[in-house]
Protein backbone atom coordinates (compact mmCIF):
# COMPACT_ATOMS: atom_id res chain seq x y z
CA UNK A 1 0.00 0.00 0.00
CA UNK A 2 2.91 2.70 0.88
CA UNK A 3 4.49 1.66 -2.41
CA UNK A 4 0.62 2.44 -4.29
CA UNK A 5 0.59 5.55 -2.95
CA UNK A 6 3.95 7.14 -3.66
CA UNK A 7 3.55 6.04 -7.37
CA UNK A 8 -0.27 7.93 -7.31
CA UNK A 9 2.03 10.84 -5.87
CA UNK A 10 4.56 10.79 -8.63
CA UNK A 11 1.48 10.80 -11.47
CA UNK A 12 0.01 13.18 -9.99
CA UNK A 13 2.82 15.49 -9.50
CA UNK A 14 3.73 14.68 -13.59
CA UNK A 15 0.28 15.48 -14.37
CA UNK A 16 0.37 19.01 -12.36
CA UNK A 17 3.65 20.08 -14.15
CA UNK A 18 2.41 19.07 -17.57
CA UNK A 19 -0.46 21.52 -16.71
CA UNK A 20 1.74 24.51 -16.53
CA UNK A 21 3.38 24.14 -19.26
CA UNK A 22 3.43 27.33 -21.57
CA UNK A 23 2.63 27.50 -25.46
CA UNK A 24 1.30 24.26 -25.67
CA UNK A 25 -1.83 23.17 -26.57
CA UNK A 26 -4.11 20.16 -24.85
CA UNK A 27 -5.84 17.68 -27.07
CA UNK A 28 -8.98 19.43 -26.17
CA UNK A 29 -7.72 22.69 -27.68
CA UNK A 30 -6.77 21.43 -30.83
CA UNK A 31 -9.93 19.51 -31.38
CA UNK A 32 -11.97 22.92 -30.60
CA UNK A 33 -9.36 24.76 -33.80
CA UNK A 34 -6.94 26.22 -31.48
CA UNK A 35 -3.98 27.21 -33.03
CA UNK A 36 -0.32 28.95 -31.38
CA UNK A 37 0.99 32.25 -32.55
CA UNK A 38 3.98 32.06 -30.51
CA UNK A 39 5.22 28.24 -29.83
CA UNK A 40 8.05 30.03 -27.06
CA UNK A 41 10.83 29.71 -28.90
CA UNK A 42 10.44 31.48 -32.45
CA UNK A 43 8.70 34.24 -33.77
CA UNK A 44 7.86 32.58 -37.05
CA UNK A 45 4.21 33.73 -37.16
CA UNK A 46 4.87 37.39 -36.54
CA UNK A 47 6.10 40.14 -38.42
CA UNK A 48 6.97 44.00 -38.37
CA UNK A 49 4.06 46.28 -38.95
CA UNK A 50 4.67 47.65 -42.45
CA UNK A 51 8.16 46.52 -42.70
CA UNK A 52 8.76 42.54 -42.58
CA UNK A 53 11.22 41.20 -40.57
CA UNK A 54 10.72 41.66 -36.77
CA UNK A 55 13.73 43.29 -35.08
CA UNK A 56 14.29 44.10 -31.09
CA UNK A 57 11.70 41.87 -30.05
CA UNK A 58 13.43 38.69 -27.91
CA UNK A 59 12.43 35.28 -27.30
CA UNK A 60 14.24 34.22 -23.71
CA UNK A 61 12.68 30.64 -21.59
CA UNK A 62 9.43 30.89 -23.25
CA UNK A 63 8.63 34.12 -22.88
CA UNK A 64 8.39 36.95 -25.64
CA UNK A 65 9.74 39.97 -24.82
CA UNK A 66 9.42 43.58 -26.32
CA UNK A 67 12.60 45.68 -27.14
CA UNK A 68 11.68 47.84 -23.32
CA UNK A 69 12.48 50.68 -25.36
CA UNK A 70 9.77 51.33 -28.19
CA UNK A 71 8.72 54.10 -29.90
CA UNK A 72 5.38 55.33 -31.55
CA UNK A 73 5.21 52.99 -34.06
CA UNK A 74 8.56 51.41 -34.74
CA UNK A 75 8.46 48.27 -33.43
CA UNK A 76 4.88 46.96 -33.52
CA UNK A 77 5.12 43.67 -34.39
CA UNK A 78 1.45 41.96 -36.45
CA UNK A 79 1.01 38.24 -37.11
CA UNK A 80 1.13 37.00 -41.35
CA UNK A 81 -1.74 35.47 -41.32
CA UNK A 82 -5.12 37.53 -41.17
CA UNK A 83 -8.67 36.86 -39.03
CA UNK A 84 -11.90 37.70 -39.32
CA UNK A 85 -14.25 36.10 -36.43
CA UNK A 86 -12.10 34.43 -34.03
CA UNK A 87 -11.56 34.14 -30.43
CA UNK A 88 -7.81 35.13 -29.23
CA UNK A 89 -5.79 34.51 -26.23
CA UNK A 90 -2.72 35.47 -23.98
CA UNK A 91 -1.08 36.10 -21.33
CA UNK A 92 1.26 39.26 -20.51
CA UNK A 93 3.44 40.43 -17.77
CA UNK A 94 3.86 44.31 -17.20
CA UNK A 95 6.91 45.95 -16.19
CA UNK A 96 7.11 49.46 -14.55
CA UNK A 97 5.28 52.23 -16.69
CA UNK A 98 5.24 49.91 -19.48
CA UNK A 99 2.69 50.70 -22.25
CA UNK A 100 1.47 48.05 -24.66
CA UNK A 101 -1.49 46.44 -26.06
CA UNK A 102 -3.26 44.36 -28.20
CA UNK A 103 -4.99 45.33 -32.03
CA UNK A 104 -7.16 43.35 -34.29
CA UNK A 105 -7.68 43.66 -37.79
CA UNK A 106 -4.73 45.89 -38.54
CA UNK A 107 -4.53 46.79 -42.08
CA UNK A 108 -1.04 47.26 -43.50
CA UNK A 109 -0.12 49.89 -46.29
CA UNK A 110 -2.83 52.37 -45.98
CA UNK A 111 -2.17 54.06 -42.62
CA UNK A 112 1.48 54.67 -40.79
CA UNK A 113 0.82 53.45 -37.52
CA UNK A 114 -0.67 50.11 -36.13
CA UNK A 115 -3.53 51.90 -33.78
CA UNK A 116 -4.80 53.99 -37.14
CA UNK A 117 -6.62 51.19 -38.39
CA UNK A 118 -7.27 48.38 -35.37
CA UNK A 119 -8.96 48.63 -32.40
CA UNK A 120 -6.22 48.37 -29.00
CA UNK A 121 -7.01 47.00 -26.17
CA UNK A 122 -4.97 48.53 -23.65
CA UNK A 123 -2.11 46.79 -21.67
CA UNK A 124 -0.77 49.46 -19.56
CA UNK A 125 1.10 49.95 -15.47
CA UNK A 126 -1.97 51.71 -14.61
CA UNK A 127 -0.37 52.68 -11.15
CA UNK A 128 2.93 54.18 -12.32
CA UNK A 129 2.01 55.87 -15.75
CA UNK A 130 0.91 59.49 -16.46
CA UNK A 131 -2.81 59.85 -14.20
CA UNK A 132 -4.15 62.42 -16.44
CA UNK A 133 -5.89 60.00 -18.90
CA UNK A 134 -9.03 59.39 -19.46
CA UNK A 135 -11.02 56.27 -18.23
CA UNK A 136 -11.10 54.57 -21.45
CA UNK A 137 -7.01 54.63 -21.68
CA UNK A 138 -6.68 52.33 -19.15
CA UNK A 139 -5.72 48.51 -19.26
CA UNK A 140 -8.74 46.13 -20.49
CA UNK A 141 -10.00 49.37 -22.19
CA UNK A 142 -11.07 49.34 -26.40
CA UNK A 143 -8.32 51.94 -26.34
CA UNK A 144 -9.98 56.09 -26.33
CA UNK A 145 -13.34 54.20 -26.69
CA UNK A 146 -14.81 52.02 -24.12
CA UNK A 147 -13.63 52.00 -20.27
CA UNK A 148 -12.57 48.88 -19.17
CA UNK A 149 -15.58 48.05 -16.73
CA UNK A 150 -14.06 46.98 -12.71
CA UNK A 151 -10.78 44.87 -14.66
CA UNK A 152 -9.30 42.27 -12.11
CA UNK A 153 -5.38 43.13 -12.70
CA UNK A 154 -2.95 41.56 -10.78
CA UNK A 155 0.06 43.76 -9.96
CA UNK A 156 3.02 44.65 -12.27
CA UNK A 157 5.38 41.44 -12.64
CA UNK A 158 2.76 38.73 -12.44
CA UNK A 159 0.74 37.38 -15.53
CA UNK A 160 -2.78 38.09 -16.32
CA UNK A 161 -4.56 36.70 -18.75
CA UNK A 162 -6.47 38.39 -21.63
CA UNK A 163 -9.15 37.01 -24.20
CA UNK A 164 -10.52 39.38 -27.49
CA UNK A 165 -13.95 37.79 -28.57
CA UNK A 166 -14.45 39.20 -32.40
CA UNK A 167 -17.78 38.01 -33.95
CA UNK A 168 -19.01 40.15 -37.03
CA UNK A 169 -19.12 43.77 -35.55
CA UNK A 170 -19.29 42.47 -31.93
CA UNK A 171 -16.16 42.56 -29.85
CA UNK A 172 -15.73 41.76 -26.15
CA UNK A 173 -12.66 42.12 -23.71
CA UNK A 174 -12.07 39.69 -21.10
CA UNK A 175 -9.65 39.60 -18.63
CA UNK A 176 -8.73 36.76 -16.07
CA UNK A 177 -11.77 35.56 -16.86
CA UNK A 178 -14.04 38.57 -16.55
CA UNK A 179 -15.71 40.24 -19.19
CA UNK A 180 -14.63 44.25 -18.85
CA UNK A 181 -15.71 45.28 -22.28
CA UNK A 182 -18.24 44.98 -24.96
CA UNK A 183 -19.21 47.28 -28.17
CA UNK A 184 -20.27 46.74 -31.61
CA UNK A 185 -18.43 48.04 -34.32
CA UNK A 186 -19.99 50.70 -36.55
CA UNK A 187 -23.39 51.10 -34.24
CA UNK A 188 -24.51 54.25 -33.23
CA UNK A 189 -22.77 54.28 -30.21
CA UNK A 190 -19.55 53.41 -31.63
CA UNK A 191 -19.84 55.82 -34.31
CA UNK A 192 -20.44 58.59 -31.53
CA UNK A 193 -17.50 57.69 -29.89
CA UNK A 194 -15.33 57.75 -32.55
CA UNK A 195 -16.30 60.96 -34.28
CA UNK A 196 -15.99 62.53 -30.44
CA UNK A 197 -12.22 61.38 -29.94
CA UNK A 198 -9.04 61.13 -31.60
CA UNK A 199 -10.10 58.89 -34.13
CA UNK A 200 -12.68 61.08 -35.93
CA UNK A 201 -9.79 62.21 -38.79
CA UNK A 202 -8.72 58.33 -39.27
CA UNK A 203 -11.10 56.87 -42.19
CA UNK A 204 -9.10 53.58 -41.61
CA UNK A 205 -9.84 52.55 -37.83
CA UNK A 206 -11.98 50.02 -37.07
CA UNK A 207 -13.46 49.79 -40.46
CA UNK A 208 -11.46 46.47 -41.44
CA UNK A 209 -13.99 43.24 -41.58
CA UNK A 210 -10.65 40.75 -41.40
CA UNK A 211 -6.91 42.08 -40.80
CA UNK A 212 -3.51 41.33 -38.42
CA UNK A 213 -3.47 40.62 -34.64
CA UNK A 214 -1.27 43.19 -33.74
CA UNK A 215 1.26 43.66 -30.33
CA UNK A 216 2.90 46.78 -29.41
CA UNK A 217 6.46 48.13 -28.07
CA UNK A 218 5.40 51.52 -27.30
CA UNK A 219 7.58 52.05 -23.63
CA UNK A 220 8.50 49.47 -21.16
CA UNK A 221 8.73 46.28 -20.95
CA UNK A 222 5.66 44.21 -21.87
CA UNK A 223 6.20 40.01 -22.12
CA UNK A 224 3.66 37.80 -23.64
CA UNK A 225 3.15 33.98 -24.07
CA UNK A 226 0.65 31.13 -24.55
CA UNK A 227 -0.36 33.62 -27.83
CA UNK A 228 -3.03 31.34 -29.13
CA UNK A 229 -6.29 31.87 -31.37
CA UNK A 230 -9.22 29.95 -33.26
CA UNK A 231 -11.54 31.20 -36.04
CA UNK A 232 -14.74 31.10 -35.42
């Protein structure tokens, strides 16, 4: 019997680690369409926003890391392949006054910079950035749009978890597991919004049916993994 149980112990214990392991994907996952955009060790799937080969973005033990340094624009990083509907997610880790996020359906070519086309949501150190923002620039947020409603974010240096539910025109923010945002692009609402905030002079944003997954090095550090999506 002492023997039984250390051997349960040991599975057990096998079974827990397998668990955590990051950029993999279960049996389950792959049977529901699941597929990884960043498989920890290369960044095969990814590349610069408007200029092709990704540069100052790292891949170290799993984790993908931004340059720390960014810029407006200059190292914004999309995926090659383009989605329409489809159901995205990731984890990220924020560094002090770090400033990231997420974009869908970036459109390459017509507009200079990734957030003039597709919608951000907003990865951001909340606590130690600039405090005169608005509401809606905070992390969870449909960047300058929609305010993030009562996000659960854990504190700069651990992971959190994010999820970006794209259906037609319907979008919804999660994070660690909590919905915190939901709009519909091109309702009346939406339209409001944008024509009341910096996006009213940007003909290109939002207006994309199917585009890039986008990630940006805008300030700070900013580290991502288990980057995987399915098409819905």
């Amino acid at each position: 019997m002492k023997t039984k149980f250390i051997v349960i112990g040991l599975i057990l214990v096998a079974t827990n680690v397998y668990a955590q392991q990051s950029n993999v994907l279960t049996k389950t996952e792959k049977k529901e369409g699941w597929e990884l955009l960043f498989d920890g060790k290369n960044l095969n799937r990814w590349k610069k926003f408007n200029r092709g080969q990704v540069s100052g973005w790292k891949v170290e033990d799993g984790v993908l890391n931004n340059s720390g340094i960014g810029s407006d624009h200059g190292g914004d990083i999309i995926t090659k392949k383009q989605y329409d509907d489809f159901e995205l997610y990731m984890e990220w880790k924020l560094s002090k006054k770090s400033n990231s996020g997420i974009f869908i359906r970036v459109q390459e070519g017509i507009v200079q910079k990734i957030y003039q086309s597709g919608p951000e949501y907003q990865l951001c150190d909340d606590q130690n950035f600039a405090k005169n923002r608005d509401e809606n620039q905070f992390t969870g947020s449909a960047y300058a749009m929609y305010t993030a409603e009562n996000p659960l974010i854990k504190p700069v240096g651990e992971w959190n978890s994010s999820r970006i539910v794209v259906k037609g025109k319907k979008v919804q923010h999660w994070m660690n597991d909590k919905k915190v945002v939901e709009y519909e692009i091109g309702s009346d609402d939406w339209k409001k919004r944008k024509y009341n905030s910096k996006w009213k002079d940007e003909p290109h944003y939002g207006m994309a049916d199917k585009g890039h997954i986008g990630l940006q090095d805008h300030g700070g550090l900013t580290q991502f993994r288990n980057i995987k999506i399915r098409q819905l």
